[in-house]
Protein backbone atom coordinates (compact mmCIF):
# COMPACT_ATOMS: atom_id res chain seq x y z
CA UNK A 1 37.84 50.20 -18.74
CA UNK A 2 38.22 46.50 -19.31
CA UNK A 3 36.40 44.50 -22.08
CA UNK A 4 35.72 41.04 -21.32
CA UNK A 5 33.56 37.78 -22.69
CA UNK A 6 32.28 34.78 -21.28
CA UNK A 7 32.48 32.41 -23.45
CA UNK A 8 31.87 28.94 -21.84
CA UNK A 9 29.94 26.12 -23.36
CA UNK A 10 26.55 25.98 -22.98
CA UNK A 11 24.20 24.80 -19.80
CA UNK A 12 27.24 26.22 -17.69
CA UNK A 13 25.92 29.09 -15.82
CA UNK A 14 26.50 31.88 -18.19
CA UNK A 15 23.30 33.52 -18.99
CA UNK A 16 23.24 33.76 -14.38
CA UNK A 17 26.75 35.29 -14.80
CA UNK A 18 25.82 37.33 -17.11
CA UNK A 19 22.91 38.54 -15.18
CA UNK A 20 24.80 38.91 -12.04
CA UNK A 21 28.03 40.87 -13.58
CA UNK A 22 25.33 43.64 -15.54
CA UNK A 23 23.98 44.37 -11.74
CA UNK A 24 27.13 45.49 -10.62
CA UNK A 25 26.72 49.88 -10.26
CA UNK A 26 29.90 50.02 -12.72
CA UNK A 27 29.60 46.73 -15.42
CA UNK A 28 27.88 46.03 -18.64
CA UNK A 29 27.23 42.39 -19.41
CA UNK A 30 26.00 42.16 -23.01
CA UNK A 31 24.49 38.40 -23.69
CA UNK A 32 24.40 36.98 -26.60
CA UNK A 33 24.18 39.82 -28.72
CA UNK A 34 25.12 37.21 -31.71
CA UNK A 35 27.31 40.00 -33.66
CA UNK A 36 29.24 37.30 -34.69
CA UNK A 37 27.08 35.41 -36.38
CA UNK A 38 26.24 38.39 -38.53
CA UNK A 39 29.61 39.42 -39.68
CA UNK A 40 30.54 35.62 -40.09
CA UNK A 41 30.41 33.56 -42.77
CA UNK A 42 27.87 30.97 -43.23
CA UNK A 43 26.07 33.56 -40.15
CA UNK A 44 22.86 34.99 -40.41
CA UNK A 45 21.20 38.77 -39.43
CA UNK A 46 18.28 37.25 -38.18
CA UNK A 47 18.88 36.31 -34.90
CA UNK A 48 21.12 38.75 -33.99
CA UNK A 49 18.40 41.33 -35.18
CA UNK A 50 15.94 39.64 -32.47
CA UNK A 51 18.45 39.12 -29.82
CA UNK A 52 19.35 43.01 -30.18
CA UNK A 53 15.22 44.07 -30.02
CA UNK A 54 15.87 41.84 -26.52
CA UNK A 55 18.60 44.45 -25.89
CA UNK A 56 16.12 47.48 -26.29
CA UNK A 57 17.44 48.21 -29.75
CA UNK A 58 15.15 48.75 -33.16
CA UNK A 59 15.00 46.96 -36.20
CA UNK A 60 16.07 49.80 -38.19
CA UNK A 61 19.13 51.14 -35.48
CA UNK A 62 20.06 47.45 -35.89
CA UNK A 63 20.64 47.26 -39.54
CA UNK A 64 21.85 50.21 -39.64
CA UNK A 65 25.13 49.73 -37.16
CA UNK A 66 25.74 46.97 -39.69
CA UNK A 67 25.45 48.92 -42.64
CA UNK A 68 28.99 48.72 -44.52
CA UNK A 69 31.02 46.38 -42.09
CA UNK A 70 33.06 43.30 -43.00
CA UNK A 71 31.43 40.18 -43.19
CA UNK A 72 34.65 38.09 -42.15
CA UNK A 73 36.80 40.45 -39.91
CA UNK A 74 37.21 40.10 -36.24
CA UNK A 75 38.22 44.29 -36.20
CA UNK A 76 34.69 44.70 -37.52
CA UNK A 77 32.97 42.85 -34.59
CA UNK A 78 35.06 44.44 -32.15
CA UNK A 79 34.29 48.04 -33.85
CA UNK A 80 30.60 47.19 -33.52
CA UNK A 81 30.86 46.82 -29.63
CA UNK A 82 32.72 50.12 -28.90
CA UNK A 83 30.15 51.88 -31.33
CA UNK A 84 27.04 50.71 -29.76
CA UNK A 85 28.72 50.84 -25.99
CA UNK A 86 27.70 54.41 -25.28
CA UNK A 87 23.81 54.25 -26.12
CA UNK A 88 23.69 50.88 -24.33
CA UNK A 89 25.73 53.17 -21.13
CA UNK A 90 22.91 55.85 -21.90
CA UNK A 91 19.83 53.45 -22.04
CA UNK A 92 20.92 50.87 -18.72
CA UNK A 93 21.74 54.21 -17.03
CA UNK A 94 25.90 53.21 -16.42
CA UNK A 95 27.61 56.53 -16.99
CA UNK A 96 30.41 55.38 -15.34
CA UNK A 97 31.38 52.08 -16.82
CA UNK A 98 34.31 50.03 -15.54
CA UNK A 99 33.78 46.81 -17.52
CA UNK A 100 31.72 45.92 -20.62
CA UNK A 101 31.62 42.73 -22.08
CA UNK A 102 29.39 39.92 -23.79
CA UNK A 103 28.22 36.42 -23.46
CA UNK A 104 28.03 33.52 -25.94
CA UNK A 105 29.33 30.06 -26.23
CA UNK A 106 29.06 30.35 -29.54
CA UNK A 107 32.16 32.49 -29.92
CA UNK A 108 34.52 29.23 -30.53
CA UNK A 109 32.86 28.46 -33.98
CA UNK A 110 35.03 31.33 -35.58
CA UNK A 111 38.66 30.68 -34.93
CA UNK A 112 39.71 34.27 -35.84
CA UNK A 113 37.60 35.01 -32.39
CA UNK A 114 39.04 32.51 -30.26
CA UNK A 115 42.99 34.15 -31.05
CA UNK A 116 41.86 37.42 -30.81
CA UNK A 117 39.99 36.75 -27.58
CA UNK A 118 42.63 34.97 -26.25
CA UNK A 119 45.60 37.24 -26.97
CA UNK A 120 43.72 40.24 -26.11
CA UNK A 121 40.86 40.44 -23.15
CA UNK A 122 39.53 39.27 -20.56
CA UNK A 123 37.96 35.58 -20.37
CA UNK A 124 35.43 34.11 -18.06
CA UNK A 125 35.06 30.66 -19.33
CA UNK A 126 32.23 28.71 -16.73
CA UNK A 127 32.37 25.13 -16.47
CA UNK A 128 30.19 22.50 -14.98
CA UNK A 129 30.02 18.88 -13.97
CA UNK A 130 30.17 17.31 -17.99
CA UNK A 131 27.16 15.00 -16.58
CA UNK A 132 24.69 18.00 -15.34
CA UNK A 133 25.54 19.60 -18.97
CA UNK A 134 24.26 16.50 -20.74
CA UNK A 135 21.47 15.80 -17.91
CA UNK A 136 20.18 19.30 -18.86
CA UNK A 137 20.60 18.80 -22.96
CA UNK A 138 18.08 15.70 -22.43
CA UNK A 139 15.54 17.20 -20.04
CA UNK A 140 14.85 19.59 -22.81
CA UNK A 141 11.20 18.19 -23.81
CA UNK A 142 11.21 20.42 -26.56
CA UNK A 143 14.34 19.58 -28.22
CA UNK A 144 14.20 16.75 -31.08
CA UNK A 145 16.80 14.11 -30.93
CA UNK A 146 18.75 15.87 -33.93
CA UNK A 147 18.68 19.15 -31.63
CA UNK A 148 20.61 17.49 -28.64
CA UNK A 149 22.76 16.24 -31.29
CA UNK A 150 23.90 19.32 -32.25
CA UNK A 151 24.12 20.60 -28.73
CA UNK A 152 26.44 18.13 -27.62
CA UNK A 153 28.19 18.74 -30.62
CA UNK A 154 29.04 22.30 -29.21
CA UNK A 155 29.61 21.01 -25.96
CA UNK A 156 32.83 19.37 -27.74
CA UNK A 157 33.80 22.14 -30.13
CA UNK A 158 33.47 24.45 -27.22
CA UNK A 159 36.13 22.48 -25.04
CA UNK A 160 38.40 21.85 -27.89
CA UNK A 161 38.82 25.26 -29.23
CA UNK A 162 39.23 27.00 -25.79
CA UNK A 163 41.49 24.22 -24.26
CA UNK A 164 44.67 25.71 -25.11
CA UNK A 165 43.69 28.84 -23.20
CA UNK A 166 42.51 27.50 -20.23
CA UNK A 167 45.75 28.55 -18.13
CA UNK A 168 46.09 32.37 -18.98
CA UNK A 169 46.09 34.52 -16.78
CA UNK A 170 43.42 36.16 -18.49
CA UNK A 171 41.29 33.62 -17.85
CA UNK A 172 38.76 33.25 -14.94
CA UNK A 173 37.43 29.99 -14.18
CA UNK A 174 33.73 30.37 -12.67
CA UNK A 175 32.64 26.85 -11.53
CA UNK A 176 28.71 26.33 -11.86
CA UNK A 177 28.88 24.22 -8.60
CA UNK A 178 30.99 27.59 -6.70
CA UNK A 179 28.13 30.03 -7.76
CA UNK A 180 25.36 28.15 -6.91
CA UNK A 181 26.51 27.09 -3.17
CA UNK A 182 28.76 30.05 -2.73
CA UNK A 183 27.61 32.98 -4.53
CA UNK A 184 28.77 36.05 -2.64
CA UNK A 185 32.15 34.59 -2.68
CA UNK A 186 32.87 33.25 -6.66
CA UNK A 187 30.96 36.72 -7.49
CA UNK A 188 33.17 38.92 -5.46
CA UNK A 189 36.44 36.86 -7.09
CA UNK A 190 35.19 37.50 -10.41
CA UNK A 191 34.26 41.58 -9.72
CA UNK A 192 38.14 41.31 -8.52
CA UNK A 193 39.07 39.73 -11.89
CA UNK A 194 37.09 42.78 -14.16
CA UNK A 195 38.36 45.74 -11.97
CA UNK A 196 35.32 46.10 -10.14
CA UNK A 197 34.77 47.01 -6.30
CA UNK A 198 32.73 44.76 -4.68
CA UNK A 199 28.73 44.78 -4.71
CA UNK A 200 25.86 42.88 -3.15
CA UNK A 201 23.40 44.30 -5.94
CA UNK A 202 22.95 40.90 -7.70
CA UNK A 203 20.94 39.64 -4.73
CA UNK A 204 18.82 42.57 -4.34
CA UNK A 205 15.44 43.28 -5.70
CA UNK A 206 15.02 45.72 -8.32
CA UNK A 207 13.59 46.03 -12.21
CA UNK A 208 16.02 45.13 -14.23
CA UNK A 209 15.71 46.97 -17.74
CA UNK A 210 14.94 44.95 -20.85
CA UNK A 211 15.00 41.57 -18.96
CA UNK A 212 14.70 39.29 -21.81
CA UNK A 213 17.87 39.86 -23.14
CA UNK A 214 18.90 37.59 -20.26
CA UNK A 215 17.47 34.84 -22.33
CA UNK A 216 16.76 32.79 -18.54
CA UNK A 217 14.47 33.99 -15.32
CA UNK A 218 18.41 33.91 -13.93
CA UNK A 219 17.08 33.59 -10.34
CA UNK A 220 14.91 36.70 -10.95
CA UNK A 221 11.60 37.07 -11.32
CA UNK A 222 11.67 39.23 -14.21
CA UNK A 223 8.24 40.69 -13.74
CA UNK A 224 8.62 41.90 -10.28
CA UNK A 225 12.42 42.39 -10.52
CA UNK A 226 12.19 40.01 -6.84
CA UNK A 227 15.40 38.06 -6.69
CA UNK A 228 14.74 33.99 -5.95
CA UNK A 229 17.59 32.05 -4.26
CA UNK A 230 19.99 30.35 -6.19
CA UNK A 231 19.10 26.43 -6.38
CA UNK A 232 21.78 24.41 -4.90
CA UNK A 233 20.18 21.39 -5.60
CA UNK A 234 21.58 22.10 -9.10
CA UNK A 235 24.67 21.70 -8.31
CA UNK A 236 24.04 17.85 -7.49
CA UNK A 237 24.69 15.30 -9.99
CA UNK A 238 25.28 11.49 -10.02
CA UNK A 239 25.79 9.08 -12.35
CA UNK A 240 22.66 7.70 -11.80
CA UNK A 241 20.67 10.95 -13.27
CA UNK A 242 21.53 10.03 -16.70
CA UNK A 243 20.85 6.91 -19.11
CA UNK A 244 24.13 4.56 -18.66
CA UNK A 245 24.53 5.04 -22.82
CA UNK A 246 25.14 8.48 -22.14
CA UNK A 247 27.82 8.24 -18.99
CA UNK A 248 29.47 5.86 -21.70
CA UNK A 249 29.55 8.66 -24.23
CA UNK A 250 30.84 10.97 -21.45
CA UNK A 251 33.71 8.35 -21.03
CA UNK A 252 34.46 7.87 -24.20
CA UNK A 253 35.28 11.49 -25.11
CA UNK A 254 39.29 12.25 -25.05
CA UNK A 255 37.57 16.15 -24.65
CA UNK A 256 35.21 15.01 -21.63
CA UNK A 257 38.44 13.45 -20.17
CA UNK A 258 40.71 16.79 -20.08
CA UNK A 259 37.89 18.94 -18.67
CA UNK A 260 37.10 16.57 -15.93
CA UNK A 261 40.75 16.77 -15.19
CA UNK A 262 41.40 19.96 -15.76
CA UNK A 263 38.64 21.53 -14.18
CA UNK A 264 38.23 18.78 -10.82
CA UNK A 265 34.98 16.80 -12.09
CA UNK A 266 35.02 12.90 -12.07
CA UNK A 267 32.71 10.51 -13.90
């Protein structure tokens, strides 16, 4: 079986990937189960406690799979996952799992995770055009001007800390712009990528069990299990969707500048 995480930055894609790699008959596609920030330091329980009830898991089963692990060891997370893999097999009905994994891109903020991801699983880092990251950070009505702050904050720690890695072999690069005009293909790539035979299921309509954990609607309606096309129109981005202070901020960044040359994106 192979273990994997995605661990792009955010407003990349990864909560649809996510999505799309749990449909497969044979994968597991944790997201954001937030282990890490429990057995961290400076990390809280909280929100990996609420993240897990997403997951279909109680309170009290939560607390107690963390009862006596390390606070600061990588072997501890990685412990955690194969414990709680079989009752997660057991409740999504996936007796015969090929590949299990999880999503965050918060995984960079422990550098103890990023080397032992690195040297020793699978990686699906997703990328996206830097301005329809930072187009989506300020459409957020919601979000207070310290918020965005801190998001594109990430944005940068997330590039910087997974830069040296971003030629392994052991890396897949899923572009946001690929999935959303080419699905069938970049999905059928990346079941290559995880050992999996390939599968149409992430198109098809069907109840998918404790949907929330998904975070997104992930081009689902997540009521009626009825799959919605992806929007392509997200994909598109120009210079002139953002205010010309922040396409100077994009410029300015030496981090902005290797991703948009690394990954084919021009500002």
């Amino acid at each position: 079986m192979i273990q994997f995480f995605i661990i792009g930055p955010l407003r990349t894609g990864s909560s649809l990937l996510a999505r799309c790699i749990d449909d497969h008959e044979h994968a597991l596609c944790l997201c954001e189960t937030e282990i890490s920030r429990t057995l961290f330091p400076g990390y809280y329980e909280e929100l990996h406690r609420i993240r897990m009830d997403a997951h279909g898991v109680t309170q009290a089963s939560t607390m107690a799979l963390l009862k006596g692990r390390r606070r600061d060891d990588v072997a501890a997370m990685m412990d955690w996952y194969e414990t709680v893999r079989p009752a997660f097999q057991r409740e999504y009905g996936k007796p015969n799992l090929l590949a299990y994994g999880d999503k965050s891109p918060d995984f960079y903020k422990s550098p103890d995770i990023v080397a032992h991801f690195a040297q020793h699983y699978r990686l699906i880092y997703c990328v996206r055009d830097p301005r329809a990251v930072v187009r989506s950070i300020l459409q957020q009505e919601d979000a207070t001007s310290q918020e965005r702050e801190t998001r594109w904050s990430e944005l940068i720690g997330n590039i910087a800390a997974w830069q040296p890695h971003w030629d392994k072999a052991t890396l897949f690069i899923s572009r946001y712009e690929d999935l959303m005009r080419a699905p069938y293909r970049q999905l059928q790539s990346l079941y290559a990528f995880l050992g999996l035979p390939p599968s149409k299921r992430f198109r098809k309509d069907f109840q998918r069990l404790y949907p929330r954990r998904f975070l997104w609607s992930t081009s689902v309606d997540m009521r009626t299990g009825r799959v919605q096309p992806f929007n392509r129109a997200k994909a598109e981005v120009s210079n002139g969707d953002l205010p010309a202070s922040a396409l100077e901020r994009l410029r300015a960044s030496p981090e902005i500048a290797a991703y948009c040359e690394r990954f084919g994106y021009s500002l």
